[in-house]
N, C-alpha and C. Protein backbone atom coordinates (compact mmCIF):
# COMPACT_ATOMS: atom_id res chain seq x y z
N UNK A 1 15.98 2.94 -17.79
CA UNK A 1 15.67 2.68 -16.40
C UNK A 1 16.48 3.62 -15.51
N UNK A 2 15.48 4.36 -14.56
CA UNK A 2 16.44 5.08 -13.65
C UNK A 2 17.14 4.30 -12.69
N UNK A 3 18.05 5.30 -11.49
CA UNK A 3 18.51 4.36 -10.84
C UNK A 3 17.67 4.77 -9.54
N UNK A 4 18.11 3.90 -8.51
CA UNK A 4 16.86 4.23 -7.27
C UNK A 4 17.30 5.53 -6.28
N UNK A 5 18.99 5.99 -6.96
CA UNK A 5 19.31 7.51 -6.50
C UNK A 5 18.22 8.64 -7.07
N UNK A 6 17.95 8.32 -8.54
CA UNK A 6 17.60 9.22 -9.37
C UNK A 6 15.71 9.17 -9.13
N UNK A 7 15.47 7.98 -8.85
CA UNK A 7 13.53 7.86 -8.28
C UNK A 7 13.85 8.65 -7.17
N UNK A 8 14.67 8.72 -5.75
CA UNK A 8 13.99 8.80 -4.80
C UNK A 8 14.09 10.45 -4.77
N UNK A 9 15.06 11.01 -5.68
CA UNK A 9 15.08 12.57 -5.99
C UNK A 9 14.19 12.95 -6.52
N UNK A 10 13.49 12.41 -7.64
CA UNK A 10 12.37 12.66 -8.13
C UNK A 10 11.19 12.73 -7.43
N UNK A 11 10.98 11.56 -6.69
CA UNK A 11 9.70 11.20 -5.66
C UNK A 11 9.81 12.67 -4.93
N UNK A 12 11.18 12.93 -4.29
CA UNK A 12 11.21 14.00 -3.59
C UNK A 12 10.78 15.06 -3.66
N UNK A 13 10.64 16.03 -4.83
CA UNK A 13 10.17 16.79 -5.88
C UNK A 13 9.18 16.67 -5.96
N UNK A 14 8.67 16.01 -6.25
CA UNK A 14 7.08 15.41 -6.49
C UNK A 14 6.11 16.33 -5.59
N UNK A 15 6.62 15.68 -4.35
CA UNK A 15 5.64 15.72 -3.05
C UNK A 15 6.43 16.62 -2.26
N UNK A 16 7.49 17.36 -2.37
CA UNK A 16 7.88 18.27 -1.49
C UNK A 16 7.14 19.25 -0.93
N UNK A 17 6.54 19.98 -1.90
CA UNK A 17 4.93 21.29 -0.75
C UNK A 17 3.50 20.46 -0.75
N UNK A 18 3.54 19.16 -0.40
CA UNK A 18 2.09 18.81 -0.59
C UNK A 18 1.58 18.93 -1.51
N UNK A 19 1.69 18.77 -2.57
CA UNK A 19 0.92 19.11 -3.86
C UNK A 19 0.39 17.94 -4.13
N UNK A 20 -0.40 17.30 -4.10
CA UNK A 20 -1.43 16.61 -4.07
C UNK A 20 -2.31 16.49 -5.57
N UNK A 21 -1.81 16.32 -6.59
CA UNK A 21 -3.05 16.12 -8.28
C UNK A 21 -2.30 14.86 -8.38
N UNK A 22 -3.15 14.90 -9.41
CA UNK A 22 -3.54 13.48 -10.27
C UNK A 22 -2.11 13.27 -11.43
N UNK A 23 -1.73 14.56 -11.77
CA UNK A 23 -0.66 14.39 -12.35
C UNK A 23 0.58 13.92 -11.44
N UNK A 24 0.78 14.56 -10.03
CA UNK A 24 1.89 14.17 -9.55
C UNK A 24 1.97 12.51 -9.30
N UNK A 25 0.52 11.85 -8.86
CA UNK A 25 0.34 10.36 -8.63
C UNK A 25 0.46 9.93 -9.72
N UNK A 26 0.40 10.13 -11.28
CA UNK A 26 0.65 9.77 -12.49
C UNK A 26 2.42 9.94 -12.22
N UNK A 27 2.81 10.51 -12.08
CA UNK A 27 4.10 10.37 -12.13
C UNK A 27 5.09 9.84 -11.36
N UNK A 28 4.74 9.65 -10.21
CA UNK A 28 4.79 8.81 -9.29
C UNK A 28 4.74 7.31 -9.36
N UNK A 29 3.87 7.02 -10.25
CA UNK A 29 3.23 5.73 -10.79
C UNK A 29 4.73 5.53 -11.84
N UNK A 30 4.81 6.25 -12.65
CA UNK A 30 6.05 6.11 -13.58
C UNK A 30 7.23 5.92 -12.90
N UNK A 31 7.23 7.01 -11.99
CA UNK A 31 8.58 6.36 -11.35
C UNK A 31 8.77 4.87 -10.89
N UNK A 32 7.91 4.68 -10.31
CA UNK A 32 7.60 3.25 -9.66
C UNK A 32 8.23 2.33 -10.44
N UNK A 33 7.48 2.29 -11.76
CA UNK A 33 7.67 1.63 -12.97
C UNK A 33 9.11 1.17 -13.37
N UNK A 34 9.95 2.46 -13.32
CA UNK A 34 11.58 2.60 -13.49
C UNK A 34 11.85 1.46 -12.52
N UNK A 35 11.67 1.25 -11.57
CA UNK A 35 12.21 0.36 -10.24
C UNK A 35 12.17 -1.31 -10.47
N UNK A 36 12.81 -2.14 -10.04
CA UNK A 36 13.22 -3.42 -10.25
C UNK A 36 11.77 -3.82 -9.38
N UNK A 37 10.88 -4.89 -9.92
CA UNK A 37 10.37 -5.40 -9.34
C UNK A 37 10.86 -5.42 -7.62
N UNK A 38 11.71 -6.47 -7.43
CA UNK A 38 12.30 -6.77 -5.72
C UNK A 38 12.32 -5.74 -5.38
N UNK A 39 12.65 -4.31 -5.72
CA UNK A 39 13.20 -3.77 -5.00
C UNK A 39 12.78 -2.89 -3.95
N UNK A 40 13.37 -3.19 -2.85
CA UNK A 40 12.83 -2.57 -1.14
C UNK A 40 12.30 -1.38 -1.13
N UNK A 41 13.54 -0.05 -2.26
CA UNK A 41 12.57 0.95 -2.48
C UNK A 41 10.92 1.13 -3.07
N UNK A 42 11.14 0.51 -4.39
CA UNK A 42 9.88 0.26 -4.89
C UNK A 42 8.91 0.16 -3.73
N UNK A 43 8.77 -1.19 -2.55
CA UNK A 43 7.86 -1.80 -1.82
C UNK A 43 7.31 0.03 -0.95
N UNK A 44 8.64 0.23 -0.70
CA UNK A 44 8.38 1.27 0.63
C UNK A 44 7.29 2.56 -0.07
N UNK A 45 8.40 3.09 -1.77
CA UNK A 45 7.80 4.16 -1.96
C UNK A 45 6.21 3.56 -2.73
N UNK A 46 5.72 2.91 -2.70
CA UNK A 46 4.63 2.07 -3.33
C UNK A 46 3.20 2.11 -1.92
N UNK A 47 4.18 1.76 -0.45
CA UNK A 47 3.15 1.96 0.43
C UNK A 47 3.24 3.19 1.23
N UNK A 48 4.17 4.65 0.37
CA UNK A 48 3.83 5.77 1.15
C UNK A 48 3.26 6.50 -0.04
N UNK A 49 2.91 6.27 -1.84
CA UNK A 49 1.86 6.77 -2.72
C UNK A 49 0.44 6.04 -1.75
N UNK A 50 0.13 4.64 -1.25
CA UNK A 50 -0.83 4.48 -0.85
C UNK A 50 -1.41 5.66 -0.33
N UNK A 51 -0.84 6.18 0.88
CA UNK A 51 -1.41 6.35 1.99
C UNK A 51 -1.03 8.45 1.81
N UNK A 52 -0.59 8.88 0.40
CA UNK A 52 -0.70 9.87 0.42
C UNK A 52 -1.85 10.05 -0.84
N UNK A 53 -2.36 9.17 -1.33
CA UNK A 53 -3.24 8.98 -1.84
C UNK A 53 -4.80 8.89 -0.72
N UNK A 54 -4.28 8.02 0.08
CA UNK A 54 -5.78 8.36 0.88
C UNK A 54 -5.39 9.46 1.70
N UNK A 55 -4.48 10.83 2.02
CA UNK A 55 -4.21 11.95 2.75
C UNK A 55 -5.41 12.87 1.82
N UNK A 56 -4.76 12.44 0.34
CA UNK A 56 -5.40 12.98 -0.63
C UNK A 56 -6.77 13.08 -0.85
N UNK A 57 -7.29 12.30 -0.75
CA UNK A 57 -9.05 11.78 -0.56
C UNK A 57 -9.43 12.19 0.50
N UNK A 58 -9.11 12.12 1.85
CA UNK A 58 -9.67 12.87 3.00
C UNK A 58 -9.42 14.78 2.83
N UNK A 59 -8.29 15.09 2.44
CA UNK A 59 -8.44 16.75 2.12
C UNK A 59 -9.74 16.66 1.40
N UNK A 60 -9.78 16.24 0.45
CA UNK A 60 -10.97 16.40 -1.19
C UNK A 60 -12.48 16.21 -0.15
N UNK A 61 -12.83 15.26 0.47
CA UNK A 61 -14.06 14.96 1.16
C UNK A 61 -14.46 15.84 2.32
N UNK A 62 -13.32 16.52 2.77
CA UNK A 62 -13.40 17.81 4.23
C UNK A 62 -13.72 18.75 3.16
């Protein structure tokens, strides 16, 4: 299990130039996973994959 220093560096990485695939939301998803149920990070970084997921779907449909 990571710790929520070591997710939110990762998350960071992830999504730093917009990169936007299916692999980065796959991994993203994993990170998640690492995270304690309760935990506040989890909730937050859980409803900003939402909504870069639908950023994601509106680029793809323009």
């Amino acid at each position: 299990m990571l710790t929520e220093s070591e997710v939110s560096r990762s998350w960071a990485r992830l999504f730093k130039d917009d990169s936007f695939s299916t692999e980065a939301f796959d991994s993203a998803e994993n990170l998640l996973n690492e995270l304690r149920p309760e935990s506040p990070l989890r909730h937050r970084l859980l409803n900003e994959l939402e909504e870069l997921k639908k950023m994601h779907a509106s680029r793809v449909e323009a």
